[in-house]
C-alpha atoms as a PDB file:
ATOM      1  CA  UNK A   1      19.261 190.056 -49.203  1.00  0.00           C
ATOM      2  CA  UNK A   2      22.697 189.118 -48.039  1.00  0.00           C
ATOM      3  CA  UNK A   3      23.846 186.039 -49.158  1.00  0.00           C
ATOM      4  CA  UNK A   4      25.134 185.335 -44.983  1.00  0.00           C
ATOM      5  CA  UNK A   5      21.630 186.318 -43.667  1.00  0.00           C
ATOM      6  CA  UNK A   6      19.401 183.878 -46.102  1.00  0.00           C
ATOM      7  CA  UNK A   7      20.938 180.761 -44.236  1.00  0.00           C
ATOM      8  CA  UNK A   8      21.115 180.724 -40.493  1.00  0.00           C
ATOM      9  CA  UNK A   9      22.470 177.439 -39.615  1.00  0.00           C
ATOM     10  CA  UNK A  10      22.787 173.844 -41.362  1.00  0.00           C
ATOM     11  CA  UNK A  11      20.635 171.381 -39.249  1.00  0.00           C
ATOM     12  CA  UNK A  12      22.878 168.069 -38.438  1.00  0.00           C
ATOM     13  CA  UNK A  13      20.670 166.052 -37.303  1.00  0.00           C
ATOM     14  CA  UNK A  14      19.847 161.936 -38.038  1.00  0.00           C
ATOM     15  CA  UNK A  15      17.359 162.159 -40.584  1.00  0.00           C
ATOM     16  CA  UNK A  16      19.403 165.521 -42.450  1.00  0.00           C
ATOM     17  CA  UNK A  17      22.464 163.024 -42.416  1.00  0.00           C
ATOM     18  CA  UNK A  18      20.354 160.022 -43.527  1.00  0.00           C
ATOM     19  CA  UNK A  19      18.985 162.788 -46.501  1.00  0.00           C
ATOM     20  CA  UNK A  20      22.573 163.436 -47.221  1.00  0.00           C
ATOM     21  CA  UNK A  21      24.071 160.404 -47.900  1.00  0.00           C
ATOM     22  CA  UNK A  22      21.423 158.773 -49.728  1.00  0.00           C
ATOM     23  CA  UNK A  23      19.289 161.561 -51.349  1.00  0.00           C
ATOM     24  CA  UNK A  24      22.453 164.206 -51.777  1.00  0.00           C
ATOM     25  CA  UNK A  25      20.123 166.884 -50.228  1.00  0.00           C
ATOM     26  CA  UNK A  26      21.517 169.041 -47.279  1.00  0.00           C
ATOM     27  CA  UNK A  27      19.406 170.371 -44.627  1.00  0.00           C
ATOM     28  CA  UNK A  28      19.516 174.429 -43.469  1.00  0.00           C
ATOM     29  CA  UNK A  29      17.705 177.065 -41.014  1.00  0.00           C
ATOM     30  CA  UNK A  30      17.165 179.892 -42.991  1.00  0.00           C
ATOM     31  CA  UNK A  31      15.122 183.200 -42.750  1.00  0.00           C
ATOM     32  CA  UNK A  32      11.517 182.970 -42.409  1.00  0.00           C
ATOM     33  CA  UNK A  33      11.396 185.132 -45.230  1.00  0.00           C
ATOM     34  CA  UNK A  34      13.418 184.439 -47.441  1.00  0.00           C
ATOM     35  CA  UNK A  35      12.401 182.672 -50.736  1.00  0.00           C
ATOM     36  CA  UNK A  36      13.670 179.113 -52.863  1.00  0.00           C
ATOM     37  CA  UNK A  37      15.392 181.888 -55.152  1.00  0.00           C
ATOM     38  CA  UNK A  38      17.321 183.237 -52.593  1.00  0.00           C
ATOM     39  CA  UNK A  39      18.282 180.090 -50.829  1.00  0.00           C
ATOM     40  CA  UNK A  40      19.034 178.658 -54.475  1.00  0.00           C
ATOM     41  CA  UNK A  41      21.389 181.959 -54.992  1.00  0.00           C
ATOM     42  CA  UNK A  42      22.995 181.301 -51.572  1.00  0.00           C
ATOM     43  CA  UNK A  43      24.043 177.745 -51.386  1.00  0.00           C
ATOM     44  CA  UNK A  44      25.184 178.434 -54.626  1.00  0.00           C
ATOM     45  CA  UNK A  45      27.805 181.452 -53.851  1.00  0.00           C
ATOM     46  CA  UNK A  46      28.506 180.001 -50.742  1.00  0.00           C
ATOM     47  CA  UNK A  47      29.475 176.464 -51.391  1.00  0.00           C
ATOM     48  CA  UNK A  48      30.523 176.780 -54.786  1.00  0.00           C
ATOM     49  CA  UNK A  49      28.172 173.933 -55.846  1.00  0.00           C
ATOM     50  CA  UNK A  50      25.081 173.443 -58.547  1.00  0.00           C
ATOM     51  CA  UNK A  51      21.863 172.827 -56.584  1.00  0.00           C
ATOM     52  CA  UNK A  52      18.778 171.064 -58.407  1.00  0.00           C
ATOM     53  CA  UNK A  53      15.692 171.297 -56.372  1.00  0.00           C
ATOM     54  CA  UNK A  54      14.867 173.482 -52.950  1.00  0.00           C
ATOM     55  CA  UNK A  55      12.025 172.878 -50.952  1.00  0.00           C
ATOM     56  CA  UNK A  56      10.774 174.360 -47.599  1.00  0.00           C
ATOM     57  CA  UNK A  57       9.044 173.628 -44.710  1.00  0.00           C
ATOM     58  CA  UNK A  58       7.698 176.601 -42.430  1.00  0.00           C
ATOM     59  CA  UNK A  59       7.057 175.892 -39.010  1.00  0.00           C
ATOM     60  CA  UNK A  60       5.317 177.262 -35.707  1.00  0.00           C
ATOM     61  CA  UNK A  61       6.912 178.343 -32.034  1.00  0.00           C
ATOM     62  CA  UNK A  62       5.532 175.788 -29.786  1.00  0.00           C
ATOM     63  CA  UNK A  63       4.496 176.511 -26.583  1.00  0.00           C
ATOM     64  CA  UNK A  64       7.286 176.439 -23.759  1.00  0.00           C
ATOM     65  CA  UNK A  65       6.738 176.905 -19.807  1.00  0.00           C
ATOM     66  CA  UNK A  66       9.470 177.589 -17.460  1.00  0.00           C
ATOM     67  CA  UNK A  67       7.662 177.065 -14.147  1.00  0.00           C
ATOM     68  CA  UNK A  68       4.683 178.884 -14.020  1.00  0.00           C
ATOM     69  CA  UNK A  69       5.822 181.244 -16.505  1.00  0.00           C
ATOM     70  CA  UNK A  70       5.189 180.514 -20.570  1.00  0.00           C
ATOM     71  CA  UNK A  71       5.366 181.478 -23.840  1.00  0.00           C
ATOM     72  CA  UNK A  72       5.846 180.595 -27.614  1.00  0.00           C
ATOM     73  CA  UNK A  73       9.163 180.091 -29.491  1.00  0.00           C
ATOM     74  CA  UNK A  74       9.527 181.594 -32.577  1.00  0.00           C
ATOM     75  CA  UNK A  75       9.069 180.597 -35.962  1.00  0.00           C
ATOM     76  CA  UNK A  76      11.474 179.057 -37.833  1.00  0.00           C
ATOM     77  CA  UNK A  77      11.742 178.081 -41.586  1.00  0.00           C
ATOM     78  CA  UNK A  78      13.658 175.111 -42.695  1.00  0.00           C
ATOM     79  CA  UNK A  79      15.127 174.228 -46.022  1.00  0.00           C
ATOM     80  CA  UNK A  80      15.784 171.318 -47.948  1.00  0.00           C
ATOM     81  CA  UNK A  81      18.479 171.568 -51.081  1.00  0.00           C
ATOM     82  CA  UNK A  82      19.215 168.671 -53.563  1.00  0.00           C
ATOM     83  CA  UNK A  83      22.466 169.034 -55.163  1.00  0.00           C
ATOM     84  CA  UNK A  84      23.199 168.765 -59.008  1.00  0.00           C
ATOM     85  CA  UNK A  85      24.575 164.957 -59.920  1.00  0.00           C
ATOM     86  CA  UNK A  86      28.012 165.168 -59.891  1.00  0.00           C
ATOM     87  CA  UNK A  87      28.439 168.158 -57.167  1.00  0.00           C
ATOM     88  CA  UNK A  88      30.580 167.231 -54.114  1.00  0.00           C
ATOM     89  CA  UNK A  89      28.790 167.644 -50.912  1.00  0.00           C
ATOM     90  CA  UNK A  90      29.938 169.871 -48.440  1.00  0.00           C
ATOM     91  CA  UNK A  91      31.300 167.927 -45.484  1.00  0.00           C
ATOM     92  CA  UNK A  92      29.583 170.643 -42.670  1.00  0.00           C
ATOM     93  CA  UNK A  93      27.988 167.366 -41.157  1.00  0.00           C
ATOM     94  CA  UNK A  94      30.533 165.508 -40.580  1.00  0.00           C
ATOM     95  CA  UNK A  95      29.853 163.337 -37.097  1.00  0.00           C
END
């Protein structure tokens, strides 16, 4: 897998900024397939930095109506990395 395909987008939001300043974990949408390996391997290359823990959270398109017209979002996998002590956080989420 390509290392700019496993992560989509970082998520900025207030609990992935809470989780970053006081847990040193940043917060990414990344492929619904792709495994803690390969976001491990990612962050990694990318950022330069030593990561010490990944863990995901899959979730399910909810149901959205436009009118009288619906349908489902898609899935979407989100990932949680804890940085190595010592590692300097990338400053992405900056608000």
């Amino acid at each position: 897998m390509n290392l700019y395909n496993v992560i989509l987008r970082p998520i900025i939001t207030e609990k992935a900024v809470g989780k970053k300043e006081a847990e040193r974990t940043i917060c990414f949408q990344v492929k619904l397939d792709a495994t803690k390996t390969d976001i491990r391997t990612a962050v990694e290359k990318l950022f330069k930095v030593k990561v010490e823990d990944v863990r995901t959270a899959t979730f399910e398109g909810k149901l959205r109506r436009r009118g009288r017209y619906s349908g489902y979002a898609s899935d979407w996998k989100k990932a949680y990395v804890r940085l190595k002590p010592g590692e300097k956080i990338p400053e992405f989420a900056e608000l």
